[in-house]
C-alpha atoms as a PDB file:
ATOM      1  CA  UNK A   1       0.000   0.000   0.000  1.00  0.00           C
ATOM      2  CA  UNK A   2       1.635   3.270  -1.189  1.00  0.00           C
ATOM      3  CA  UNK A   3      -0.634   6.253  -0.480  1.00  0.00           C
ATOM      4  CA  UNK A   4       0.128   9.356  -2.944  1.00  0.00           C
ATOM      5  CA  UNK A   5       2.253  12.523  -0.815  1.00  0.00           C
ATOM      6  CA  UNK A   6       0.666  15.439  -1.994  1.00  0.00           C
ATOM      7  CA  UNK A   7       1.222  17.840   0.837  1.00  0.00           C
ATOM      8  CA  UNK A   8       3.527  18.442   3.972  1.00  0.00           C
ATOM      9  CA  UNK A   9       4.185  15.490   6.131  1.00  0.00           C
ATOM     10  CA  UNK A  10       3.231  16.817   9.482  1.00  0.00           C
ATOM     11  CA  UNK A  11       4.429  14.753  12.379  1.00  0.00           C
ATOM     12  CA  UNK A  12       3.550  15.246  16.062  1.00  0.00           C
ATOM     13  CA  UNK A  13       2.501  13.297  19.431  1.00  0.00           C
ATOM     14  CA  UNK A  14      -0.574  12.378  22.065  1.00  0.00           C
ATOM     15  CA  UNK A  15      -0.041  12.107  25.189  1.00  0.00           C
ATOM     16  CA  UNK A  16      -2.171   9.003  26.242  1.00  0.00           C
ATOM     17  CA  UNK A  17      -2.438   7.496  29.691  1.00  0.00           C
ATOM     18  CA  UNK A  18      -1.947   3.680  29.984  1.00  0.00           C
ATOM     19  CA  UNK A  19      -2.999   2.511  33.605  1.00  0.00           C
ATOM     20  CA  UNK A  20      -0.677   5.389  35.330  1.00  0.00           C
ATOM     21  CA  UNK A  21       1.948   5.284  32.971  1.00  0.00           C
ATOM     22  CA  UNK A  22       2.242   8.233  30.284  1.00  0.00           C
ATOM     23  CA  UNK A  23       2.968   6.823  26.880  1.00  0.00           C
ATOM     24  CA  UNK A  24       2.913   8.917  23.388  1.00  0.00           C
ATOM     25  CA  UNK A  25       1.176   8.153  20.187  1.00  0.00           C
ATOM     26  CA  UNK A  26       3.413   9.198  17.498  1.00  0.00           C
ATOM     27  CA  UNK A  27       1.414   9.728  13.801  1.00  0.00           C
ATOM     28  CA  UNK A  28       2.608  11.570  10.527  1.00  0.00           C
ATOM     29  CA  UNK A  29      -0.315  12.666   8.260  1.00  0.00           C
ATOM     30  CA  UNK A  30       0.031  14.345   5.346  1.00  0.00           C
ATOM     31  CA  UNK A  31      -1.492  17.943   5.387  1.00  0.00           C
ATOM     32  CA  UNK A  32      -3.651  17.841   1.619  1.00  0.00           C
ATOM     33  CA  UNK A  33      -4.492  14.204   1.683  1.00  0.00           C
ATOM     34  CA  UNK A  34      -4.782  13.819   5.542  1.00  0.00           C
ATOM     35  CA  UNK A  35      -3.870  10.556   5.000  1.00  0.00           C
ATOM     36  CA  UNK A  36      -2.146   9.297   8.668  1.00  0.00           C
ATOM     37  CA  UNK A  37       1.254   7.712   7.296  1.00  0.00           C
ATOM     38  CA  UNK A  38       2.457   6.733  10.203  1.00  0.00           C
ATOM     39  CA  UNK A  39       1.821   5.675  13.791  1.00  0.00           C
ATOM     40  CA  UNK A  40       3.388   4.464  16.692  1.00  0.00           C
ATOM     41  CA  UNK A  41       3.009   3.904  20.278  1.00  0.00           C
ATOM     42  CA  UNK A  42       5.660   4.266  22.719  1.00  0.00           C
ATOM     43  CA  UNK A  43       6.479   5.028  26.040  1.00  0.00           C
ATOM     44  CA  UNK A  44       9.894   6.998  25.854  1.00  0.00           C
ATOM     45  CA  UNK A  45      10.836   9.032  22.350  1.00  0.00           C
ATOM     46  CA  UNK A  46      14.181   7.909  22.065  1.00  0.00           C
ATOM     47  CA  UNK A  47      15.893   7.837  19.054  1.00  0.00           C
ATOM     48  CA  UNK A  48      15.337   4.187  18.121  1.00  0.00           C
ATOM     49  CA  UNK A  49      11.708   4.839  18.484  1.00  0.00           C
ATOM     50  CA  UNK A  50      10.937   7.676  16.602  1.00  0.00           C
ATOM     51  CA  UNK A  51      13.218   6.181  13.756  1.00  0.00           C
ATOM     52  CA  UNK A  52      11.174   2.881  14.092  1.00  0.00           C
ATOM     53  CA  UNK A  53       8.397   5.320  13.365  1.00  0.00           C
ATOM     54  CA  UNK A  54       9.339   7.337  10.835  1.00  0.00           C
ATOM     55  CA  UNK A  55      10.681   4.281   8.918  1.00  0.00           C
ATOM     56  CA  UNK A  56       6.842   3.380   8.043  1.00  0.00           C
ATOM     57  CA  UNK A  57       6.802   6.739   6.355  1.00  0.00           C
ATOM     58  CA  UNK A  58      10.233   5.414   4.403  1.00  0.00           C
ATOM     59  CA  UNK A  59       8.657   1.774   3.785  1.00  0.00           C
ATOM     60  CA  UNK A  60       5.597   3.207   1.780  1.00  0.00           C
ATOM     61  CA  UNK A  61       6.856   6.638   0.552  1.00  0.00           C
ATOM     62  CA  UNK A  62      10.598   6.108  -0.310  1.00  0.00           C
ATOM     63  CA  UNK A  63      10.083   6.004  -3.779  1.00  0.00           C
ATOM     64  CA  UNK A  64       8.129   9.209  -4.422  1.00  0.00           C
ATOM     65  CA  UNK A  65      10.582  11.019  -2.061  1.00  0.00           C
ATOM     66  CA  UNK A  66      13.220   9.896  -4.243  1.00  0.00           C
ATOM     67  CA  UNK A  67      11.904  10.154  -7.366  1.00  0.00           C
ATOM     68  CA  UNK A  68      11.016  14.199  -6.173  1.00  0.00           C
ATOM     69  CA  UNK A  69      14.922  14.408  -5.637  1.00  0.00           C
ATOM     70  CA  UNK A  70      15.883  13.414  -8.479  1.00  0.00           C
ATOM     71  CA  UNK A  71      13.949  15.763 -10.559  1.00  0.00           C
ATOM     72  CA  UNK A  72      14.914  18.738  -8.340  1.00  0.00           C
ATOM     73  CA  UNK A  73      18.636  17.458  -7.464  1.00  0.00           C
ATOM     74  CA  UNK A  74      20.002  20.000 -10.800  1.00  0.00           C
ATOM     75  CA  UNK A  75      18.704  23.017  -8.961  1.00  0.00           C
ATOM     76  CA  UNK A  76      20.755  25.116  -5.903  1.00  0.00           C
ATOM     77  CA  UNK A  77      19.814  23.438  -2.747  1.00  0.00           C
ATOM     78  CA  UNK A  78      17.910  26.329  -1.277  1.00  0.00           C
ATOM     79  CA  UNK A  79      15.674  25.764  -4.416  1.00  0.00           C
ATOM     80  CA  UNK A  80      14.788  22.191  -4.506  1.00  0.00           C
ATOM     81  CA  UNK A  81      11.639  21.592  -3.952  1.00  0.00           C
ATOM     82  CA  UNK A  82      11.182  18.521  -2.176  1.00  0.00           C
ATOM     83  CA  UNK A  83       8.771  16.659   0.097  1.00  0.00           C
ATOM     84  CA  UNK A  84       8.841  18.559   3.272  1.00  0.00           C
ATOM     85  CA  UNK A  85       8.745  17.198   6.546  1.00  0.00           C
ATOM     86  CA  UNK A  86       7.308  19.584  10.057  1.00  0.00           C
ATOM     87  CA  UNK A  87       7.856  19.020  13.214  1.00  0.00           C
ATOM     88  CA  UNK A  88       8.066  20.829  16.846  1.00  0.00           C
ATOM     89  CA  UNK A  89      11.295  21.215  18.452  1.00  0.00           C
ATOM     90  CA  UNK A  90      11.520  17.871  20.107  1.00  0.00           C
ATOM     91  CA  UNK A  91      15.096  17.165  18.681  1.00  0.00           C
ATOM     92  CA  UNK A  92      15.017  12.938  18.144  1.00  0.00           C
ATOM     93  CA  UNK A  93      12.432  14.217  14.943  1.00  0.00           C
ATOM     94  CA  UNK A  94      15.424  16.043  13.439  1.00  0.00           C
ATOM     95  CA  UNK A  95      18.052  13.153  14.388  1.00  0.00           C
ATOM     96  CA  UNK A  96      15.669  10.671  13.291  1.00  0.00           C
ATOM     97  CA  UNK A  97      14.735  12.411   9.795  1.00  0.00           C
ATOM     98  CA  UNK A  98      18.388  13.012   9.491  1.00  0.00           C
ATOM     99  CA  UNK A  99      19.029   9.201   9.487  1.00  0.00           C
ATOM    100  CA  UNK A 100      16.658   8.405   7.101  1.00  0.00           C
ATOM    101  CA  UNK A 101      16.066  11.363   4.751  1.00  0.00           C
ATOM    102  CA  UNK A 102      18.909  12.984   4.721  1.00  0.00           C
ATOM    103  CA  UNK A 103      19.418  15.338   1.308  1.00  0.00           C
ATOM    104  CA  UNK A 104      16.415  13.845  -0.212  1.00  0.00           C
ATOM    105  CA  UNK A 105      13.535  15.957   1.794  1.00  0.00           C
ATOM    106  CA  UNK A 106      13.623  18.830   3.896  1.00  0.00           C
ATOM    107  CA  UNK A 107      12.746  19.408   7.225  1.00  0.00           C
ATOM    108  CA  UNK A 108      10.690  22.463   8.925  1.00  0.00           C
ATOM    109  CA  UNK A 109      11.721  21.752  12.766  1.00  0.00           C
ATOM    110  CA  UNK A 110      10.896  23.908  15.773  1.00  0.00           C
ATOM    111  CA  UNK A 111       7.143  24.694  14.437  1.00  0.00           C
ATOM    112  CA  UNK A 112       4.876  25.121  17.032  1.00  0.00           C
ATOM    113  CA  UNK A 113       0.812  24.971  17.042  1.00  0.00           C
ATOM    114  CA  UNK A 114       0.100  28.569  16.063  1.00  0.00           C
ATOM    115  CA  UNK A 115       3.355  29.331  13.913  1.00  0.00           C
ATOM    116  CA  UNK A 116       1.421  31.418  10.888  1.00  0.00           C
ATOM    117  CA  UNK A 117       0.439  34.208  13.687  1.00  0.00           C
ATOM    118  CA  UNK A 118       3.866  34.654  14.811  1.00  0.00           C
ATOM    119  CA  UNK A 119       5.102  34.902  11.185  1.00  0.00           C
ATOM    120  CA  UNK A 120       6.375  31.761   9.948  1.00  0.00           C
ATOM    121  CA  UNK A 121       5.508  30.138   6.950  1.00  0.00           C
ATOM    122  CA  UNK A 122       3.946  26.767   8.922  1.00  0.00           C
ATOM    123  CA  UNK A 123       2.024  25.749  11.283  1.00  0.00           C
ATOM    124  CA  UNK A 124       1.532  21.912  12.448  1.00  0.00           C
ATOM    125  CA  UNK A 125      -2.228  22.200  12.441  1.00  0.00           C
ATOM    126  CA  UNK A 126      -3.008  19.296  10.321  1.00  0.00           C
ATOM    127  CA  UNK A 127      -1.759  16.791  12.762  1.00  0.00           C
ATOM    128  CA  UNK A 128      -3.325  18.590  15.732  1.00  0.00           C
ATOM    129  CA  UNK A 129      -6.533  18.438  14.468  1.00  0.00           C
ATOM    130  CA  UNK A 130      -6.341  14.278  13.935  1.00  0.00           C
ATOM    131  CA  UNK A 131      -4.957  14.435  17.829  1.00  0.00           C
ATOM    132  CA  UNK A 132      -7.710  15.949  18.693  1.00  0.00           C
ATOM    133  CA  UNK A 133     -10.178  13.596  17.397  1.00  0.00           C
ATOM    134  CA  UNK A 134      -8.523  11.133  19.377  1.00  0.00           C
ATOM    135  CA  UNK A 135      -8.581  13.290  22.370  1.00  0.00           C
ATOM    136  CA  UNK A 136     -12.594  13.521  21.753  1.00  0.00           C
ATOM    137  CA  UNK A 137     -12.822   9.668  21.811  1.00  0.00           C
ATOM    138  CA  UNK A 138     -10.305   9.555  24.553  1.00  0.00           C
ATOM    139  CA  UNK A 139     -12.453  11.848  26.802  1.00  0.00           C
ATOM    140  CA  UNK A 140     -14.515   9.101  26.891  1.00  0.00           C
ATOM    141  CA  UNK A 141     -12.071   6.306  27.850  1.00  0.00           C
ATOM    142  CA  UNK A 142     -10.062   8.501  30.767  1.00  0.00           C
ATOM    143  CA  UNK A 143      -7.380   6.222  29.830  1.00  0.00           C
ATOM    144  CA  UNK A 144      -6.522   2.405  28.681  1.00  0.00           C
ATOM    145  CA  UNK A 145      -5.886  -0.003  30.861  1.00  0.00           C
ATOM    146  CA  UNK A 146      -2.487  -1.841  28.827  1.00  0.00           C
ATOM    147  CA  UNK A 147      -0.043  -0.939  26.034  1.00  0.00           C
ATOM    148  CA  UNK A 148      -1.824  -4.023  24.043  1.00  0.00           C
ATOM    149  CA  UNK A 149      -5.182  -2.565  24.133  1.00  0.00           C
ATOM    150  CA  UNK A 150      -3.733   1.106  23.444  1.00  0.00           C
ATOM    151  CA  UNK A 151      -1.712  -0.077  20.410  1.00  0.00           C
ATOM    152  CA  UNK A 152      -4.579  -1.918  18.510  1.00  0.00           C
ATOM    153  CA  UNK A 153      -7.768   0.837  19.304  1.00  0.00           C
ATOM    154  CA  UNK A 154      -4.890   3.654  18.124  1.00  0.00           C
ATOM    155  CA  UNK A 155      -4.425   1.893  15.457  1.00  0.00           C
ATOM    156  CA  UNK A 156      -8.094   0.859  14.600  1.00  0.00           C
ATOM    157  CA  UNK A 157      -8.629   4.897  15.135  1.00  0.00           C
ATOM    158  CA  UNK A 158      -6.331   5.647  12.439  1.00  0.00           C
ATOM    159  CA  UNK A 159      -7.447   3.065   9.985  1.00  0.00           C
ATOM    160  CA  UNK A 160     -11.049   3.831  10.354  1.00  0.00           C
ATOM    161  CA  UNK A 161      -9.526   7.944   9.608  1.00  0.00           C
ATOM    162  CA  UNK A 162      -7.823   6.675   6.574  1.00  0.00           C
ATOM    163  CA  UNK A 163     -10.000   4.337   4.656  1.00  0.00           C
ATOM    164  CA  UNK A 164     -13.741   4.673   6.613  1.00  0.00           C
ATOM    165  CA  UNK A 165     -14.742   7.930   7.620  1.00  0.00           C
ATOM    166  CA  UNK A 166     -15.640  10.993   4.980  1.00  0.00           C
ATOM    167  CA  UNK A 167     -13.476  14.396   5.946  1.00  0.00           C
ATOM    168  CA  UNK A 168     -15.126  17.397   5.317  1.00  0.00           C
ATOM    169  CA  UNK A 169     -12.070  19.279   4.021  1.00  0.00           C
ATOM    170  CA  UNK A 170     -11.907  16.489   1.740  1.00  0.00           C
ATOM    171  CA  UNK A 171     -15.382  17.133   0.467  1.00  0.00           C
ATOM    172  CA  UNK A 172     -16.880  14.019   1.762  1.00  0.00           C
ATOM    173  CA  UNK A 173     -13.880  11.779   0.482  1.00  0.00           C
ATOM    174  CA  UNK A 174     -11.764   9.663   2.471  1.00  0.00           C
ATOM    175  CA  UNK A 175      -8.468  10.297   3.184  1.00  0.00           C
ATOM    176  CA  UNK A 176      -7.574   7.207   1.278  1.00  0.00           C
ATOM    177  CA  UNK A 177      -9.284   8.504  -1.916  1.00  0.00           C
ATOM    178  CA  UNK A 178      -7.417  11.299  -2.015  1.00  0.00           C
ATOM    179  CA  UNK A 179      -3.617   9.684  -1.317  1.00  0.00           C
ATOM    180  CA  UNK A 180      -4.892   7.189  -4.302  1.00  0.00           C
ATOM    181  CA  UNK A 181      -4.933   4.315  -2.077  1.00  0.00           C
ATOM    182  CA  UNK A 182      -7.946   2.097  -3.547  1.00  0.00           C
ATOM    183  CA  UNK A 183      -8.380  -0.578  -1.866  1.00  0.00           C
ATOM    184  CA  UNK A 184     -12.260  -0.545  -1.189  1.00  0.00           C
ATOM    185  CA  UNK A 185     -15.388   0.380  -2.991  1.00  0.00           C
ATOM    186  CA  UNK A 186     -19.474   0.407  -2.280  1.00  0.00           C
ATOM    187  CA  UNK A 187     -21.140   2.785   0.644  1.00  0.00           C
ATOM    188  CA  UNK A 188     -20.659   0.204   3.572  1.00  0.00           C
ATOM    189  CA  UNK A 189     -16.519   1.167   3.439  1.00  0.00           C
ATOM    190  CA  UNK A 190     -15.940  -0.746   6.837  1.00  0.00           C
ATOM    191  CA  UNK A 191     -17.635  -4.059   6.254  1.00  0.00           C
ATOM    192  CA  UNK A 192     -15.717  -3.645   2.263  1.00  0.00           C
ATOM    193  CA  UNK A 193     -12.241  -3.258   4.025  1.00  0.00           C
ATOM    194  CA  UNK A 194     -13.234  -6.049   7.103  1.00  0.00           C
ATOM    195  CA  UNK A 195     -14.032  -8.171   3.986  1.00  0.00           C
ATOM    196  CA  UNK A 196     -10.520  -7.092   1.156  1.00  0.00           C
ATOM    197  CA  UNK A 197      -8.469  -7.730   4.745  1.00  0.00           C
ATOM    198  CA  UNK A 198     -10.073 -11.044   5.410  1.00  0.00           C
ATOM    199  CA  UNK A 199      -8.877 -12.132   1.590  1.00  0.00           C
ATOM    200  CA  UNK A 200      -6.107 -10.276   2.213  1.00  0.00           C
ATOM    201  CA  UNK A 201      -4.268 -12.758   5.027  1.00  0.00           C
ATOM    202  CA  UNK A 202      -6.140 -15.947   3.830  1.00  0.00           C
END
């Protein structure tokens, strides 16, 4: 599955209680297709982690990042225009993108929530938005009771955002739809991907 980058790659955390234990749900989403590339739970952001992470961006994406150096590789580096990554300040998201996209993308580090009012050019307001959808369902919850649990209804959440639920922004298209990923069709989209996953790992 290789979903189409069309915008920014936003990437941000949630902070998510598990029993008393504060653990952070890492996702990368990209800001046109709101398609959530990546996720990952994890109780420390070390290096290893966020890597681990940002390597599912690498696994499906690689080649379009690559392919959008190439054709900008003959211009002055201050020129290229490549698939851009944004992030806030927490510095393992610059070591980690260094260590995997090195020269090929770009990075926009040290953006905070609001950015555009104090001037810069962006903000990381497409991935805040998807954390706080999970922070409405999460209301809800108060918190989850084990990492196992976390993991798998995190990662239902985003699948469900990807492939099941209309965005308005999108005009009533998924976010799947848009990144080209077409995997499903018919109205019922959750009983069509329960059923292409079934087939899927027969």
């Amino acid at each position: 599955m290789k979903p189409r980058i069309k915008g920014r790659i936003h990437i941000d955390e949630k902070y998510v209680k598990v029993g008393k234990v504060e653990y952070y749900d890492l996702n990368a989403i990209d800001s046109k297709t709101k398609f959530v590339l990546a996720h990952l739970l994890v109780e420390h952001r070390t290096k290893e982690k966020v890597v681990e992470f940002l390597s599912q961006v690498k696994g499906s994406c690689y080649d379009q990042i690559l392919a959008k150096y190439h054709s900008e590789r003959h211009k002055p580096v201050k020129k290229r225009e490549l698939v851009r990554f944004v992030c806030d300040g927490f510095e393992n998201y610059r070591n980690a993108f260094n260590k995997l996209f090195y020269r090929v993308a770009k990075l926009t580090f040290g953006v905070p929530i609001k950015a555009k009012v104090k001037g810069t050019k962006y903000n990381n307001n497409p991935i805040e938005r998807y954390n706080e959808e999970i922070e409405q369902r999460y209301k809800i919850m108060r918190n989850f009771k084990n990492s196992v649990y976390a993991g798998s209804f995190l990662e239902m959440r985003r699948i469900v955002h990807n492939f099941v639920n209309p965005h308005m922004q999108l005009k009533g298209n998924t976010p799947a739809e848009r990144a080209n990923v077409k995997i499903i069709d018919g109205r019922n989209k959750l009983l069509s991907l329960i059923r292409y996953v079934h087939l899927t790992i027969k």
